[in-house]
Protein backbone atom coordinates (compact mmCIF):
# COMPACT_ATOMS: atom_id res chain seq x y z
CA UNK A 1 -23.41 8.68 16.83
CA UNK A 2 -23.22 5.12 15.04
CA UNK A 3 -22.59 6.83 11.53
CA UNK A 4 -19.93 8.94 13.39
CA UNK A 5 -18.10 5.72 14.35
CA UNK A 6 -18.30 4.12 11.19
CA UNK A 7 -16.48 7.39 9.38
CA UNK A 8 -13.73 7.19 12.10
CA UNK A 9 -13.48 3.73 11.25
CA UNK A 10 -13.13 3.91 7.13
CA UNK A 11 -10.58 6.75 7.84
CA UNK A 12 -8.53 5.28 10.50
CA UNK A 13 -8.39 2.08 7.82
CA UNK A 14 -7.72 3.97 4.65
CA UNK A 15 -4.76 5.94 6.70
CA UNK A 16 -3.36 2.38 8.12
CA UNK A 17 -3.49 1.30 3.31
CA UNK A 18 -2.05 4.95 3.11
CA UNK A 19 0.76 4.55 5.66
CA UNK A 20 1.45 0.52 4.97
CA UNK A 21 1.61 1.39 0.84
CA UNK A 22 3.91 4.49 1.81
CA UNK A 23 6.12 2.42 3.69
CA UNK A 24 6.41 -0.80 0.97
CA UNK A 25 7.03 1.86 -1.65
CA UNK A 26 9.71 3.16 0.47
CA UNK A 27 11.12 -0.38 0.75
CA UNK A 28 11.18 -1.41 -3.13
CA UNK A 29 7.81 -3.01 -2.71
CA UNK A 30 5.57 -1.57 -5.51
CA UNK A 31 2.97 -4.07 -5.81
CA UNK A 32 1.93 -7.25 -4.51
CA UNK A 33 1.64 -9.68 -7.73
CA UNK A 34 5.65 -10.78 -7.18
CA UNK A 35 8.14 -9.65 -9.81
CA UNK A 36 7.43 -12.78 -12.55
CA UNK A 37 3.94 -10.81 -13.46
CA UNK A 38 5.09 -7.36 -12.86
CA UNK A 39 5.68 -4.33 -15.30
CA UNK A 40 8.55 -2.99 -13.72
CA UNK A 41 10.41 -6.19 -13.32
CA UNK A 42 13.32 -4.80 -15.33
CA UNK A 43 13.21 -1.35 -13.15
CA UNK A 44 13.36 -2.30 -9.48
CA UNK A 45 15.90 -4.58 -8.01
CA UNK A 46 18.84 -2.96 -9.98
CA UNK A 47 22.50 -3.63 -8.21
């Protein structure tokens, strides 16, 4: 029963990274180090 729980619990989490990474991608967020360190700097933000 307890090892039950603790699967619900890793899945339920790694859909709420899933979901949440989905959703910044979708918003021009595609990483959290800030655009000064980033790799893509010159792609993203184009207007």
């Amino acid at each position: 029963m307890v090892s039950i729980l603790i699967v619900a619990a890793i899945v339920a989490y790694a859909g709420f990274v899933i979901r949440k990474k989905v959703k910044d991608i979708k918003e021009g967020k595609y990483c959290s180090c800030g655009c000064s360190g980033c790799g893509m700097r010159g792609q993203c933000h184009k207007e």
